[in-house]
C-alpha atoms as a PDB file:
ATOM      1  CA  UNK A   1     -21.240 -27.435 -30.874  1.00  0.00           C
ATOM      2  CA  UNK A   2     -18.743 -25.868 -32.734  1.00  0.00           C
ATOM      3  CA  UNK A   3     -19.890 -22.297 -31.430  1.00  0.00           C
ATOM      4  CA  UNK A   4     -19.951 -23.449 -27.847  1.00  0.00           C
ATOM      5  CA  UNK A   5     -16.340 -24.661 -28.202  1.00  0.00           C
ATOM      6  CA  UNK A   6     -15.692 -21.407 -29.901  1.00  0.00           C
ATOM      7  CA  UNK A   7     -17.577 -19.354 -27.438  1.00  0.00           C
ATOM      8  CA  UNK A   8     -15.631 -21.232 -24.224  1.00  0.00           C
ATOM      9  CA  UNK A   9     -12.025 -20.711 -25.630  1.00  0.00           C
ATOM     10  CA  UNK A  10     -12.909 -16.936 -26.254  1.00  0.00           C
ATOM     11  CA  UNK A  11     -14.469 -16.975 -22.720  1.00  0.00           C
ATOM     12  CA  UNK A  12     -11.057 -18.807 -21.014  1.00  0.00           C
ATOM     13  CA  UNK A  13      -8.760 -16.286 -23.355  1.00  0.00           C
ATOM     14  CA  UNK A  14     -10.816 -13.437 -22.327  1.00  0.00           C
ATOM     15  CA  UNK A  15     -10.498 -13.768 -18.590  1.00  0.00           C
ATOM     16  CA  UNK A  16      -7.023 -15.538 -18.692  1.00  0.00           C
ATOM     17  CA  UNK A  17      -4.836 -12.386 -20.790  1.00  0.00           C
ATOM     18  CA  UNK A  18      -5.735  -9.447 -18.204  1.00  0.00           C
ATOM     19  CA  UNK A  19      -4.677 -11.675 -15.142  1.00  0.00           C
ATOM     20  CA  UNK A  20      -1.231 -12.578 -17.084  1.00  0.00           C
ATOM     21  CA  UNK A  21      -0.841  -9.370 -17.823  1.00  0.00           C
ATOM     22  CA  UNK A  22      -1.264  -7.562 -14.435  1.00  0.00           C
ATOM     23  CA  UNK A  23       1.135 -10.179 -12.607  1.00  0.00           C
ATOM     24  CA  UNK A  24       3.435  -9.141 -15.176  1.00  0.00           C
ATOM     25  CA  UNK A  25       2.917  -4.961 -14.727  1.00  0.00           C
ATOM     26  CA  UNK A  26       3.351  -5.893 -11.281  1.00  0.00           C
ATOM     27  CA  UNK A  27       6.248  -7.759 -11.275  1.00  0.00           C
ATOM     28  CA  UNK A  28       7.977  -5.248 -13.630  1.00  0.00           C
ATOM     29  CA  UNK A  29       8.119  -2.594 -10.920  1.00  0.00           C
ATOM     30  CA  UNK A  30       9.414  -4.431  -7.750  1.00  0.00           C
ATOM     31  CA  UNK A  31      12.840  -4.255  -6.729  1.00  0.00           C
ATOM     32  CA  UNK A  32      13.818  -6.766  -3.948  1.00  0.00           C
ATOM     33  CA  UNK A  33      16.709  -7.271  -1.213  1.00  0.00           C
ATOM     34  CA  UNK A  34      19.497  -9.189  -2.895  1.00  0.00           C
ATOM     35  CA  UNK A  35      21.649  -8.717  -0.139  1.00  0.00           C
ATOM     36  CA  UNK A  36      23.131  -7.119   3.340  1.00  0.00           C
ATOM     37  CA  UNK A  37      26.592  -5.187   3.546  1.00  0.00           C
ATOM     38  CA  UNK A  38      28.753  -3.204   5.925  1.00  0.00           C
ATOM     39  CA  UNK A  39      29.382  -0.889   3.713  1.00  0.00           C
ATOM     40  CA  UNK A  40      28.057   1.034   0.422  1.00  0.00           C
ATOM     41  CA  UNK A  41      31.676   0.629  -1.314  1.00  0.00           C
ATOM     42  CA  UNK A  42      30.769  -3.615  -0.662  1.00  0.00           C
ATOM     43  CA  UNK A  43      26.936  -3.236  -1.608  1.00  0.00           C
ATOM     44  CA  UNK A  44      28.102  -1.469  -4.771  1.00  0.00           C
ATOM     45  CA  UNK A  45      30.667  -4.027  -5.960  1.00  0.00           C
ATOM     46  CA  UNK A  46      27.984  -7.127  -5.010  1.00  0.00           C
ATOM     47  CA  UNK A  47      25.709  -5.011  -7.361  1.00  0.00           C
ATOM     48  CA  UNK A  48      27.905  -4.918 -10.490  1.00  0.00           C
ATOM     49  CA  UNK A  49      29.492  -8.587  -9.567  1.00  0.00           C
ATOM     50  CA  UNK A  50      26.242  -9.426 -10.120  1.00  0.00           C
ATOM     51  CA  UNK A  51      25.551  -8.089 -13.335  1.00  0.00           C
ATOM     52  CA  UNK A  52      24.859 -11.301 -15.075  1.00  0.00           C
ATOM     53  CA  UNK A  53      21.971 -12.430 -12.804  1.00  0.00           C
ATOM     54  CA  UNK A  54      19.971  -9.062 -12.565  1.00  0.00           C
ATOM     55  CA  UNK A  55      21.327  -7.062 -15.059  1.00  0.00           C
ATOM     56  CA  UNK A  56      22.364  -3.791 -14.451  1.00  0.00           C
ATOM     57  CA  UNK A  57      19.180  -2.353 -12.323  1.00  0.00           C
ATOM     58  CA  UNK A  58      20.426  -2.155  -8.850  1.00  0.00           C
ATOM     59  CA  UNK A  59      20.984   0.180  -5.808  1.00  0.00           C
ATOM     60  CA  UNK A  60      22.285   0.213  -2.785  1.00  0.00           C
ATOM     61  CA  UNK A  61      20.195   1.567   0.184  1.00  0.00           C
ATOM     62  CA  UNK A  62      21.445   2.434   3.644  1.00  0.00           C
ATOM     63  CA  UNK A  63      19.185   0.207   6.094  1.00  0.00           C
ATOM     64  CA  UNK A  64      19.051  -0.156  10.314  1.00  0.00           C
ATOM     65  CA  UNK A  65      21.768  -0.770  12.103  1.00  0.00           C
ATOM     66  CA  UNK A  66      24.392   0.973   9.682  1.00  0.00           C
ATOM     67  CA  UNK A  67      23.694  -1.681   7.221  1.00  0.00           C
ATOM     68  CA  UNK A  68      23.657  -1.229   3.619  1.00  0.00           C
ATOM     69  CA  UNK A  69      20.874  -3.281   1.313  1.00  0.00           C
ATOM     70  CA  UNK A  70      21.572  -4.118  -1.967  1.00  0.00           C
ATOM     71  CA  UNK A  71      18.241  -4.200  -4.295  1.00  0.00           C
ATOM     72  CA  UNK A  72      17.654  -5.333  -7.286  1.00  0.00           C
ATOM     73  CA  UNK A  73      15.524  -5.816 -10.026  1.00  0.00           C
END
């Protein structure tokens, strides 16, 4: 009994690490909109202002219509 139990948590461990682990590789690489400006001088200061929420990964990204995105990480 004590095998089986053994056996199953190995089995659950197993399957459950490489799934945690690949939702985390893929969510270490995205960079998403944070935000919509006029201009890059606005984007840019939204970007630092923000510092304490994302950290200091961001960009600013010209985007249709002579807006400016501000992504972050």
């Amino acid at each position: 009994m004590k095998k089986r139990i053994g056996l199953l948590a190995a089995a659950t461990v197993a399957t459950l690490v490489p799934l945690a682990a690949a939702t985390s590789a893929s969510a270490a690489g995205e960079f998403h909109v944070s935000g919509v400006y006029y201009t890059t001088a606005q984007c840019h200061a939204a970007g630092v202002a923000g510092y304490n929420l994302w950290g200091p990964s961001f960009f600013c990204s010209d985007g249709p219509g002579g807006l400016v995105y501000l992504y972050t990480h």
